[in-house]
C-alpha atoms as a PDB file:
ATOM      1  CA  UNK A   1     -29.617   5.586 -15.605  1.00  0.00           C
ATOM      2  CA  UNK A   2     -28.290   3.073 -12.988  1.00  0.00           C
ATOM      3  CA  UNK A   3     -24.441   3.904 -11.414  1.00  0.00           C
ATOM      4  CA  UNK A   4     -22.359   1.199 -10.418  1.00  0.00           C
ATOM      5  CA  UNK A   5     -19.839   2.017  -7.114  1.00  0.00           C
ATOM      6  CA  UNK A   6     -16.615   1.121  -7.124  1.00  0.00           C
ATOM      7  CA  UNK A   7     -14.187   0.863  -4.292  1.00  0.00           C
ATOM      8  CA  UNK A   8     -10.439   0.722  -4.623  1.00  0.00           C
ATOM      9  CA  UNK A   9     -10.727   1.572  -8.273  1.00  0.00           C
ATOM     10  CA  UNK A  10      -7.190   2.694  -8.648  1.00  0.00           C
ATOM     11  CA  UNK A  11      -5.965  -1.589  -7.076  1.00  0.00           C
ATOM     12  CA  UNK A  12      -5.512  -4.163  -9.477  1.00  0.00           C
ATOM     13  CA  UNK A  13      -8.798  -5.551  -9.631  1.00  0.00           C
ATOM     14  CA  UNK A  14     -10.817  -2.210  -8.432  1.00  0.00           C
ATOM     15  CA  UNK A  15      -9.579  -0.165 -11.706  1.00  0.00           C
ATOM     16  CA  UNK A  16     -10.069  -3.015 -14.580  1.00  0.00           C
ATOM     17  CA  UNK A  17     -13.647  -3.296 -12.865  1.00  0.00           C
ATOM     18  CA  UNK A  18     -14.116   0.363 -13.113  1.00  0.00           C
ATOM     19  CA  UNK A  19     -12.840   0.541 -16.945  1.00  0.00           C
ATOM     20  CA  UNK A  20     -14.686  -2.328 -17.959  1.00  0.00           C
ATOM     21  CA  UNK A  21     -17.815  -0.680 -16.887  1.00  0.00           C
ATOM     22  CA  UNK A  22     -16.955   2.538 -18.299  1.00  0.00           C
ATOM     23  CA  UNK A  23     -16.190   0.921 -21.745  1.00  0.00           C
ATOM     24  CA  UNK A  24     -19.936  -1.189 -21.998  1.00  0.00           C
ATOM     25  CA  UNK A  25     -21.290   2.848 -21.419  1.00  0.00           C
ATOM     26  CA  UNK A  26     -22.116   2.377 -17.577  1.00  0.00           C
ATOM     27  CA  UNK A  27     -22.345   5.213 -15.395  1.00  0.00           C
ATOM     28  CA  UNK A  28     -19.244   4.991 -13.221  1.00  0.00           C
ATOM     29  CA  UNK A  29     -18.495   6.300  -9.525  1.00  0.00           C
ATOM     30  CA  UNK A  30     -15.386   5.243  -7.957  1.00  0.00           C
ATOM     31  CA  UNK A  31     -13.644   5.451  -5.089  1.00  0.00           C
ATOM     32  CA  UNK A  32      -9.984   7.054  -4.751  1.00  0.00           C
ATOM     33  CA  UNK A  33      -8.108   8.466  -1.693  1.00  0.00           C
ATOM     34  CA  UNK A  34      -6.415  10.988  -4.452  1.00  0.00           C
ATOM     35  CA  UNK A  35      -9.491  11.288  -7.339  1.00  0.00           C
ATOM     36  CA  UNK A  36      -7.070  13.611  -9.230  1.00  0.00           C
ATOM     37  CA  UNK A  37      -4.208  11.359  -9.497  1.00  0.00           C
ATOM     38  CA  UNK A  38      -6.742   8.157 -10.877  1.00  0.00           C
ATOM     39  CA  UNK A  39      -5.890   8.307 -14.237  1.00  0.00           C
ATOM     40  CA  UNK A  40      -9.789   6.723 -14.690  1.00  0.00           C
ATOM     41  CA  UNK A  41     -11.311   6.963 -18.250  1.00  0.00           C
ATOM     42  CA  UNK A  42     -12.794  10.329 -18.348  1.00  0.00           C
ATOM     43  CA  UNK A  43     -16.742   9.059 -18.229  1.00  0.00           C
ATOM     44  CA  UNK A  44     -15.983   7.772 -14.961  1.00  0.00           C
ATOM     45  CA  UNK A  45     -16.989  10.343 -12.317  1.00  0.00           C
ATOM     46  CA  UNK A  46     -14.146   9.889  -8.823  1.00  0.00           C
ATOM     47  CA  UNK A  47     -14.679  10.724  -5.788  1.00  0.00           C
ATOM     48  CA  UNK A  48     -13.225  10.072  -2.185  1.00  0.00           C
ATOM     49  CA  UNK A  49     -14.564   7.276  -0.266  1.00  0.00           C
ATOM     50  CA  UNK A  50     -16.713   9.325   1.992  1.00  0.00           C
ATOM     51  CA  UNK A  51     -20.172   7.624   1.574  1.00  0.00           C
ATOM     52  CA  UNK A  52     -21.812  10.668   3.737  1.00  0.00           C
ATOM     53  CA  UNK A  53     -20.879  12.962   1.433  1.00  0.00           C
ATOM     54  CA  UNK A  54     -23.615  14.837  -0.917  1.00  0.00           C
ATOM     55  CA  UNK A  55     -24.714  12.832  -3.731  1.00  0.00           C
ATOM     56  CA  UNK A  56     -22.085   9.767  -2.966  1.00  0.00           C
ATOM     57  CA  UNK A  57     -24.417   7.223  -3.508  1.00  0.00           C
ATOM     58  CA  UNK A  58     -27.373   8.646  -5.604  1.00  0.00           C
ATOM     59  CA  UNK A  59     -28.446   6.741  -8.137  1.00  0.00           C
ATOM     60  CA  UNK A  60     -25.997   3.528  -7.369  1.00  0.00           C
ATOM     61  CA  UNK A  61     -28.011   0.321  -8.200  1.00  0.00           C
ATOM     62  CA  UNK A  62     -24.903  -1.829  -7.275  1.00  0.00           C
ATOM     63  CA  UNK A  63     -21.352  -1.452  -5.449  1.00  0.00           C
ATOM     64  CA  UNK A  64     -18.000  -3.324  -5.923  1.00  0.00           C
ATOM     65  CA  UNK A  65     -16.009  -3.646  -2.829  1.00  0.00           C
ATOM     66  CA  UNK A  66     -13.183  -4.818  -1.562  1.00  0.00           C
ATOM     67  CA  UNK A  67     -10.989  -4.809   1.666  1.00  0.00           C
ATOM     68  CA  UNK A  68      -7.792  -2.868   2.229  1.00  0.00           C
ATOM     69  CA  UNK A  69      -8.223  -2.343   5.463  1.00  0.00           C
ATOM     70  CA  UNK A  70      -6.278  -4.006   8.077  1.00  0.00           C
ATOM     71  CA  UNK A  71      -8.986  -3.929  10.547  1.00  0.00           C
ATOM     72  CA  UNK A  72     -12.488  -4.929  10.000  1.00  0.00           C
ATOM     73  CA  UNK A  73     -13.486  -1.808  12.206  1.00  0.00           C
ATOM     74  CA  UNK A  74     -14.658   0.686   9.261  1.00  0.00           C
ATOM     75  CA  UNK A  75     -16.613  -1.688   7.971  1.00  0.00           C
ATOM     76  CA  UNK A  76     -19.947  -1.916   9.421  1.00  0.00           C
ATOM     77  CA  UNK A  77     -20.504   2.085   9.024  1.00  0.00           C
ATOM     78  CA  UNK A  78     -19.796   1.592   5.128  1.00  0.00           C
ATOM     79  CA  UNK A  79     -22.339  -1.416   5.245  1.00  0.00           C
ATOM     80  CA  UNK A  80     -25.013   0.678   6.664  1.00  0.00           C
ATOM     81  CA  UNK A  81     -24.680   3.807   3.988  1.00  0.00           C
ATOM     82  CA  UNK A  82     -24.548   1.177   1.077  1.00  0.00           C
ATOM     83  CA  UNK A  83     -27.872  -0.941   2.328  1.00  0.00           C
ATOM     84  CA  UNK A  84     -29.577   2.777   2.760  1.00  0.00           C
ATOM     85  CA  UNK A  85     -29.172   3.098  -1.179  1.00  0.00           C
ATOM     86  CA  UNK A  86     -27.550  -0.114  -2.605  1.00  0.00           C
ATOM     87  CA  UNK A  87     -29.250  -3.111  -3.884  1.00  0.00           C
ATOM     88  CA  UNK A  88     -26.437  -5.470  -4.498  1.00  0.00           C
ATOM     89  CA  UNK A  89     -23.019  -5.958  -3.188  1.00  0.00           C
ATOM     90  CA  UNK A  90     -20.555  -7.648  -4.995  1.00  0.00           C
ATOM     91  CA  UNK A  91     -17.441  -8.395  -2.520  1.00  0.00           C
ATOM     92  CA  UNK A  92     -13.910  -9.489  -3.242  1.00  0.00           C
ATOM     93  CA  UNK A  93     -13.041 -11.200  -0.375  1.00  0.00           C
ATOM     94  CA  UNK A  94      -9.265 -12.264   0.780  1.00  0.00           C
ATOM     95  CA  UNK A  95      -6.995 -14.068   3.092  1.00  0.00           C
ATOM     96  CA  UNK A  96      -8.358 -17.674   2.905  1.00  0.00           C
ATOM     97  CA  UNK A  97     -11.774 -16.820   4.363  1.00  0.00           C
ATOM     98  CA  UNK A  98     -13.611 -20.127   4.758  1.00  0.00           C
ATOM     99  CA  UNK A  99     -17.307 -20.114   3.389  1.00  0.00           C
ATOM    100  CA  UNK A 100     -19.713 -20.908   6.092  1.00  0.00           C
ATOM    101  CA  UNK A 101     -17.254 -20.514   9.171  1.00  0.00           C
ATOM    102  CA  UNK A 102     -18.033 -17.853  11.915  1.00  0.00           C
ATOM    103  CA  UNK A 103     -15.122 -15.347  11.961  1.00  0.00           C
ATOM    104  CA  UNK A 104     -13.439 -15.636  14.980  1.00  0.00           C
ATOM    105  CA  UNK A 105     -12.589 -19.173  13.455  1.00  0.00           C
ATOM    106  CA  UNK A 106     -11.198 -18.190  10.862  1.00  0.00           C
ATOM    107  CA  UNK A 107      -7.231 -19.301  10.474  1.00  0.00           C
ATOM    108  CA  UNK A 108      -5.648 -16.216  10.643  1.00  0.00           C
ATOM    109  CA  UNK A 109      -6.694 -12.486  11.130  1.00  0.00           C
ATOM    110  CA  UNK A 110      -7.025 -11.079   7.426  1.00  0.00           C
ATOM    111  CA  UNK A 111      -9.871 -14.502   6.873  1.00  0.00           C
ATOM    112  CA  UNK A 112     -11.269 -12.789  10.128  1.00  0.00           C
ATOM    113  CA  UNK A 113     -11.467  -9.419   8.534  1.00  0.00           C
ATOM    114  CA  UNK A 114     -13.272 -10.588   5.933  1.00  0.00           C
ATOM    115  CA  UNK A 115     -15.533 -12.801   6.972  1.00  0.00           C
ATOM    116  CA  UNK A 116     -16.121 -10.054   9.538  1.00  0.00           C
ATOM    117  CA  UNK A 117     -17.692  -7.729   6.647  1.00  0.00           C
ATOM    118  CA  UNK A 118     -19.056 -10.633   4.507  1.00  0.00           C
ATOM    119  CA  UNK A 119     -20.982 -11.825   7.589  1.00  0.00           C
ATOM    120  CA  UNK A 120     -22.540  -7.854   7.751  1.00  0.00           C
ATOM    121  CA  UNK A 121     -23.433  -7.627   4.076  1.00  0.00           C
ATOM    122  CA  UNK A 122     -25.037 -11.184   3.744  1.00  0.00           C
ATOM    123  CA  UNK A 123     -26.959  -9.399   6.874  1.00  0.00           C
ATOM    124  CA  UNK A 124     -27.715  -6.288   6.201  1.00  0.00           C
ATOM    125  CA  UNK A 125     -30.993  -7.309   3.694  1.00  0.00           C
ATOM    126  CA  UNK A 126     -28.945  -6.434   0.373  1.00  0.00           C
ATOM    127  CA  UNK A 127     -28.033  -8.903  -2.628  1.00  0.00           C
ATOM    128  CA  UNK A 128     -24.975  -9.970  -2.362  1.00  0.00           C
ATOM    129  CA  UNK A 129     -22.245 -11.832  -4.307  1.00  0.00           C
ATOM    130  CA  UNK A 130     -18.946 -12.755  -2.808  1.00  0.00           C
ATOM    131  CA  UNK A 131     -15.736 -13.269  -5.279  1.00  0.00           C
ATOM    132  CA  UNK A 132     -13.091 -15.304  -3.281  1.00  0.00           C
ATOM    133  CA  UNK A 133      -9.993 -15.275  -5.734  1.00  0.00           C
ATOM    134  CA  UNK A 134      -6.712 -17.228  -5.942  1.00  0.00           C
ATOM    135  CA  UNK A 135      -3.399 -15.539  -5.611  1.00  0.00           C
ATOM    136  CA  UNK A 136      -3.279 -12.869  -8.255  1.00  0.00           C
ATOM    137  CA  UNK A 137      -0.623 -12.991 -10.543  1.00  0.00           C
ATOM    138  CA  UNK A 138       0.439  -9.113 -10.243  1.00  0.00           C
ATOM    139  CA  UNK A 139       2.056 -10.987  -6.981  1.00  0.00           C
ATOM    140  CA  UNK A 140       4.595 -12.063  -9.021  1.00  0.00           C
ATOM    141  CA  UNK A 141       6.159  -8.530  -9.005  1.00  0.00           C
ATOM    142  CA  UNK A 142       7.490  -9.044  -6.223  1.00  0.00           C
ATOM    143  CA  UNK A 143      10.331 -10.848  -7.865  1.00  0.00           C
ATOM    144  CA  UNK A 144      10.873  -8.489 -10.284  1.00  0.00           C
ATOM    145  CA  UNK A 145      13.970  -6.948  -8.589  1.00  0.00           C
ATOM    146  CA  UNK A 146      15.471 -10.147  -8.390  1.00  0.00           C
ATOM    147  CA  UNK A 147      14.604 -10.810 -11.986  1.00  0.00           C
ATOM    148  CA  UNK A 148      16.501  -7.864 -13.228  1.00  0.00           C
ATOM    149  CA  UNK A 149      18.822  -8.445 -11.182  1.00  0.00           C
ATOM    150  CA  UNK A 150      19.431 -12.079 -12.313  1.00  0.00           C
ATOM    151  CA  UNK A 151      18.486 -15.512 -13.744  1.00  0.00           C
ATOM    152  CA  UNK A 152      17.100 -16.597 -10.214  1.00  0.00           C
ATOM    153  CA  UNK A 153      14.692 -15.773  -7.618  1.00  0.00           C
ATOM    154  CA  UNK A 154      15.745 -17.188  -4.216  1.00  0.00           C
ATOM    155  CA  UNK A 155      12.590 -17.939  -1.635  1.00  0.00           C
ATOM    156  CA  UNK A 156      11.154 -20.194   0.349  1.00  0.00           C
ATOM    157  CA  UNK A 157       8.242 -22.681  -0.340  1.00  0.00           C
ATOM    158  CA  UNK A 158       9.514 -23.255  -3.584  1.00  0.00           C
ATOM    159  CA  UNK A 159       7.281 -26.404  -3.843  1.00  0.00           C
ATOM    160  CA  UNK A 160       4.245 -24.504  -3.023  1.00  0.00           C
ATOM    161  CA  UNK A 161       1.604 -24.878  -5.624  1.00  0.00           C
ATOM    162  CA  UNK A 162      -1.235 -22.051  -6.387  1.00  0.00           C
ATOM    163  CA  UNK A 163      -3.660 -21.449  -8.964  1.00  0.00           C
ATOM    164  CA  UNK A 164      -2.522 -17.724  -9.670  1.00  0.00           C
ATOM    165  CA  UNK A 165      -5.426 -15.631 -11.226  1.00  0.00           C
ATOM    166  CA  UNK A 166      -4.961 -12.381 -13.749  1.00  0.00           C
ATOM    167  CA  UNK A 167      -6.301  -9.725 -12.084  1.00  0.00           C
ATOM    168  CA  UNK A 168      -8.721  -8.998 -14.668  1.00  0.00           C
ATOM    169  CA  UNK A 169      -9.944 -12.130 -15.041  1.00  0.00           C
ATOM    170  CA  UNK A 170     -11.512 -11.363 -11.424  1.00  0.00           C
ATOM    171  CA  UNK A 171     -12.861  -8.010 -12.905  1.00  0.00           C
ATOM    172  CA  UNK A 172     -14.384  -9.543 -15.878  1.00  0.00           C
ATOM    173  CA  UNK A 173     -16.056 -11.693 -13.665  1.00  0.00           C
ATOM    174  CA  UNK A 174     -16.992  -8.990 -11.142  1.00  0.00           C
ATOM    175  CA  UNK A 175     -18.669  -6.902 -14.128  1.00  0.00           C
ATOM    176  CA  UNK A 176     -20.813  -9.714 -14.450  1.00  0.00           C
ATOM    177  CA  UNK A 177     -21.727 -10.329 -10.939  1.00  0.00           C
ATOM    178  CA  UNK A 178     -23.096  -6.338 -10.988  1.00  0.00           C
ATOM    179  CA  UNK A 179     -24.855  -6.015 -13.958  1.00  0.00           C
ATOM    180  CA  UNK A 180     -26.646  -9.326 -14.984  1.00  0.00           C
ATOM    181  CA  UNK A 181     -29.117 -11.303 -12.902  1.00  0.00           C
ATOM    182  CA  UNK A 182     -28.448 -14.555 -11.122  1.00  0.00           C
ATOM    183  CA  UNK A 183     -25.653 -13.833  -8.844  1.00  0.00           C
ATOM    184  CA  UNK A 184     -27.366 -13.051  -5.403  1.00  0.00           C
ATOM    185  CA  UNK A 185     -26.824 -15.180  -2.691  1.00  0.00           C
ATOM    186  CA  UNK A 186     -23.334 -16.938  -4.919  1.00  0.00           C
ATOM    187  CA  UNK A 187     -20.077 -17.182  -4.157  1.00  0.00           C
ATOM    188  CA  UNK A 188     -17.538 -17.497  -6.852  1.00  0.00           C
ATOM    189  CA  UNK A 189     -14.162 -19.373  -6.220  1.00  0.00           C
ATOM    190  CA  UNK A 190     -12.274 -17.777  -8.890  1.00  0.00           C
ATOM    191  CA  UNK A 191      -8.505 -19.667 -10.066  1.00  0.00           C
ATOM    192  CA  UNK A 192      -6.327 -19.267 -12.955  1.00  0.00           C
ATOM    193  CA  UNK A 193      -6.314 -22.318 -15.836  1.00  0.00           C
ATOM    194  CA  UNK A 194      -3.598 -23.711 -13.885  1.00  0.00           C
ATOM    195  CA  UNK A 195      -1.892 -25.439 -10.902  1.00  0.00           C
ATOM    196  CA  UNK A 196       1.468 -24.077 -10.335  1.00  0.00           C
ATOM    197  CA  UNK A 197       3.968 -24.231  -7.812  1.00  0.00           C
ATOM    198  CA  UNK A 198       6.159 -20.898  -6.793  1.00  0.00           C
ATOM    199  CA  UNK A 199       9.346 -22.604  -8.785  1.00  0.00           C
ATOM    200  CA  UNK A 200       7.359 -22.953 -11.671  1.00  0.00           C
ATOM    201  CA  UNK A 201       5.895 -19.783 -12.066  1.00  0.00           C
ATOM    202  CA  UNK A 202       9.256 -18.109 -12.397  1.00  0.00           C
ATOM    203  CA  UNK A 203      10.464 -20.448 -14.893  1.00  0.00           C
ATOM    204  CA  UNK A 204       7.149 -19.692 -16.905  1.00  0.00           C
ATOM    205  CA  UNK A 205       7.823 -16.005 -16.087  1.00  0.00           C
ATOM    206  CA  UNK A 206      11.344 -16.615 -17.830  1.00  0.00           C
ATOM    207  CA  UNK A 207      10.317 -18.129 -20.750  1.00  0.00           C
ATOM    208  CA  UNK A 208       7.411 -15.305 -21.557  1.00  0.00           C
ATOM    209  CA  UNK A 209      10.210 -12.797 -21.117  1.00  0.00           C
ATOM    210  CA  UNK A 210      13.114 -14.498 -23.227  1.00  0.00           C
ATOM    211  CA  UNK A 211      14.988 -15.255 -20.060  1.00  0.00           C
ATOM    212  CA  UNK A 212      16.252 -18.597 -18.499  1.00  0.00           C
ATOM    213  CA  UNK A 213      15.081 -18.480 -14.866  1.00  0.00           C
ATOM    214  CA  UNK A 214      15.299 -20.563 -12.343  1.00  0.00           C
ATOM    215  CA  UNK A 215      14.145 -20.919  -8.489  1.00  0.00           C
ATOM    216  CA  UNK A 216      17.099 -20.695  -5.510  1.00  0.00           C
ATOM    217  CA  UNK A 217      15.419 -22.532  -2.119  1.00  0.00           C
ATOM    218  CA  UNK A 218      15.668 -20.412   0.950  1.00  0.00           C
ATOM    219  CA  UNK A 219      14.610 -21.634   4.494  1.00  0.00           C
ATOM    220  CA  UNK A 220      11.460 -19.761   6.465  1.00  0.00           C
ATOM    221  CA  UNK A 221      14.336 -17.773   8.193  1.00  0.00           C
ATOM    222  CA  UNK A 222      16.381 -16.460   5.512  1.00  0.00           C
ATOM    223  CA  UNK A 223      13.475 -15.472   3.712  1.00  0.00           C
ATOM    224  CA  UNK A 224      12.218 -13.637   6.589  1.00  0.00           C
ATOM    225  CA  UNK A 225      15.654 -12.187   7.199  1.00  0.00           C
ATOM    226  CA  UNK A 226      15.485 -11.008   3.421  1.00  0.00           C
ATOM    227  CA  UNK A 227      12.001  -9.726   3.471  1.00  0.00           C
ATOM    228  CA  UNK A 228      12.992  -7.708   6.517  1.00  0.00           C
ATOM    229  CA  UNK A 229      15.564  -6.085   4.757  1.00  0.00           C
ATOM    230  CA  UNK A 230      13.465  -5.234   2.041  1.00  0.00           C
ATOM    231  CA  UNK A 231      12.552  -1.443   2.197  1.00  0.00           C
ATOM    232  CA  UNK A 232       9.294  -2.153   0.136  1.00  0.00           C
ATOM    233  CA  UNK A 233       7.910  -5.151   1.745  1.00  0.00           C
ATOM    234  CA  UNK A 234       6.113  -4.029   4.882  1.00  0.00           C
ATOM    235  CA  UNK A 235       7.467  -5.558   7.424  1.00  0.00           C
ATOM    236  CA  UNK A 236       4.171  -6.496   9.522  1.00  0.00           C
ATOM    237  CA  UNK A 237       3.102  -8.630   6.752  1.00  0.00           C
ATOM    238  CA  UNK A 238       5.790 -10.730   6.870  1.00  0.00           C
ATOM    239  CA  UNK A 239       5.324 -13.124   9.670  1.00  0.00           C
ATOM    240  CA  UNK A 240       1.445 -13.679   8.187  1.00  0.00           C
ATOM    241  CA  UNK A 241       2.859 -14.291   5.031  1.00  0.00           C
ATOM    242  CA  UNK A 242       5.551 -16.999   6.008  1.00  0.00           C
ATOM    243  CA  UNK A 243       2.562 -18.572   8.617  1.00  0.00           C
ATOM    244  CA  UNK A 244       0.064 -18.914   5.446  1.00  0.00           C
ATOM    245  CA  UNK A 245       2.721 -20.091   3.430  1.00  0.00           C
ATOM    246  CA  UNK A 246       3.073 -23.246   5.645  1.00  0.00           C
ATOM    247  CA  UNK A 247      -0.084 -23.840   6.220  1.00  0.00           C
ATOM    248  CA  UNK A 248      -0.682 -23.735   2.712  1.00  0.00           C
ATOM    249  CA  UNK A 249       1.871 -26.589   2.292  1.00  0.00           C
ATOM    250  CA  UNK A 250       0.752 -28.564   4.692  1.00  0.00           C
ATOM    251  CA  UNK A 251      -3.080 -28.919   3.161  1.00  0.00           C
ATOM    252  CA  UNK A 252      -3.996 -30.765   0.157  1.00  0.00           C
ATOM    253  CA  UNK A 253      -2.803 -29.000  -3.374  1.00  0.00           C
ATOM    254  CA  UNK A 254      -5.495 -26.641  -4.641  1.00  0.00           C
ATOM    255  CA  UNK A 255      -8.136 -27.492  -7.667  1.00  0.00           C
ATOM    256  CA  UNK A 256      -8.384 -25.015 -10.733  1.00  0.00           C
ATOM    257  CA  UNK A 257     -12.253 -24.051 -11.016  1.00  0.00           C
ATOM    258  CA  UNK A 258     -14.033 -23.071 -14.243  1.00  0.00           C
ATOM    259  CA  UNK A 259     -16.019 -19.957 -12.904  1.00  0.00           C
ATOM    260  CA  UNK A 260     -14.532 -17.820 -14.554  1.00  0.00           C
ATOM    261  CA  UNK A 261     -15.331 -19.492 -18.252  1.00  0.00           C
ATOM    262  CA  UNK A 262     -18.457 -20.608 -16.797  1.00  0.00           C
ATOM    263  CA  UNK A 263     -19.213 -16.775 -16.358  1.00  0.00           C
ATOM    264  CA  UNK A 264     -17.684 -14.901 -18.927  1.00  0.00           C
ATOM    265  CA  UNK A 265     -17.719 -17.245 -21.566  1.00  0.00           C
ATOM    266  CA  UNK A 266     -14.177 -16.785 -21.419  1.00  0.00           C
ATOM    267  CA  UNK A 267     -11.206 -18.803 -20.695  1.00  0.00           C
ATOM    268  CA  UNK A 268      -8.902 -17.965 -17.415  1.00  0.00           C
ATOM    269  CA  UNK A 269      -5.893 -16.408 -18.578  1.00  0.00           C
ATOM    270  CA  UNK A 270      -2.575 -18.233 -18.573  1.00  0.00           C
ATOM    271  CA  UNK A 271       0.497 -16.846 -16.760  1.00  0.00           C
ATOM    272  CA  UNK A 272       2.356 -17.156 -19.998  1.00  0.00           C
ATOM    273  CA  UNK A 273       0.363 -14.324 -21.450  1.00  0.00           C
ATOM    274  CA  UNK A 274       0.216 -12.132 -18.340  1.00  0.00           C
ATOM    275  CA  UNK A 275       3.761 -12.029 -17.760  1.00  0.00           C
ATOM    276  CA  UNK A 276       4.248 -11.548 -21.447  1.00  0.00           C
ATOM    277  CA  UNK A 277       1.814  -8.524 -21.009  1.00  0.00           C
ATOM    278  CA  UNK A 278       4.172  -7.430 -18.058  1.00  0.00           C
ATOM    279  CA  UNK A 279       7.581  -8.076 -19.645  1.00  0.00           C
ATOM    280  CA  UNK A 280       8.874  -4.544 -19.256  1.00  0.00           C
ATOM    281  CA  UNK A 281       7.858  -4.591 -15.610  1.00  0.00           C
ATOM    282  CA  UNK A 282       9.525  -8.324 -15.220  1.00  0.00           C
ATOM    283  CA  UNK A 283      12.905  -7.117 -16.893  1.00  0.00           C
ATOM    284  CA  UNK A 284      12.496  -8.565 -20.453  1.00  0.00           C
ATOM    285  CA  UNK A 285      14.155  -6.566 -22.119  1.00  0.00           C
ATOM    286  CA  UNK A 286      17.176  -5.762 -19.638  1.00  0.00           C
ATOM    287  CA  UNK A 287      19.330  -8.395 -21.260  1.00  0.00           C
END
């Protein structure tokens, strides 16, 4: 029986790709830095990400992986175990890596990590299938202080618009990427159903969780300023963040896609019904 790999399965995409698999009755192996703390369905057999060790990769037929490095250094040693066993990749890519552009021209240095391992695997002789998502919409967390806090979220790019994507919407889509023909050589550009910008996204946020919310416009710096001051945020992220941000502004507003109803056979889900899904985590019921 064929096992299916899969990296990061304790993320937000990396698990639901793992549990998906392990419901349809595929063998599972995934990756965790702590396998007794993955809280995976029990069919699915965890084990550290050391690719040398015994038995890693026996049997794997195809591996999902994604990137949380912050260096694009590990990955040419994981490349080389996976194309000594591994027929097909399927990669979630990240950071606004451009299709078709070398990586040192990439705009900014997470595109340049990726394309950095997407240019190995589409080289190292394997299938391959690249996923480029959309902002997920567990992003939206990040408000969730202020949320509970409040009826506003104060930030900056208020304007912005995005295409946020449910996480497992990407999995779904992932799941069939690995186990059904016709995906080598393709690259999916994955979006949610909808073009929003950051302001309305919180008001959509409000009304799933029977809350009035509203968006308070910061400037660049006082966003910064509060970002640095937030204990959870890490702090080298921040100045990439803000950068992307404005060059995000500055470029034409993004285009929803239908990939992933034109693969699944499903429609993308709305941010209505995830944040409904998350309203404990959101605050919903704190007032």
């Amino acid at each position: 029986m064929s096992t299916y790999m899969v990296f990061g399965a304790t993320g937000n995409v990396g698990r639901r790709v793992a549990e998906r698999l392990a419901w349809s009755g595929a063998a599972v192996r995934a990756t965790s830095r702590n396998p007794a703390a993955a809280k995976l369905p029990r069919s699915v057999d965890v084990i550290t990400p050391d690719l040398a060790a015994p038995g890693a990769l026996d049997d794997v037929e195809a591996a999902f992986l994604m990137w949380p490095f912050h260096s694009a250094e590990p990955a040419r040693p994981i490349v080389d175990a996976l194309k000594r066993r591994v027929r097909h990749v399927v990669f979630m890519t990240g950071g606004g890596a451009l299709p078709g552009v070398a990586p040192e021209e990439q705009p900014n240095p997470v595109a340049r990590w990726h394309a950095t391992v997407e240019q190995l695997i589409e080289r190292s002789g394997m299938e391959w299938t690249v996923l480029s998502p959309s902002t997920f919409m567990t992003n939206t967390l990040w408000w969730s202080d202020q949320i509970k806090a409040g009826d506003s979220v104060r930030g900056a790019f208020g304007s912005l618009a995005m295409t946020p994507i449910h996480e497992d919407d990407i999995a779904a889509v992932a799941v069939h990427a690995l186990t059904e023909p016709g995906h080598d050589r393709r690259r999916h550009t994955l979006t949610g159903p909808e073009v929003l910008t950051r302001a309305e996204q919180v008001r959509l946020i409000g009304e799933a969780i029977g809350r009035p919310l509203h968006w308070q416009e910061s400037t660049p710096a006082q966003e910064r300023a509060r970002l640095l001051a937030d204990p959870g945020f890490p702090d080298d992220f921040i100045d990439e963040l803000l950068d992307g941000y404005t060059k995000m502004a500055a470029a034409p507003p993004p285009e929803v896609t239908s990939t992933v109803r034109d693969i699944t056979g499903a429609p993308a889900t709305t941010l209505s019904a995830w944040a409904a899904e998350h309203a404990d985590d959101l605050g919903g019921d704190q007032r």
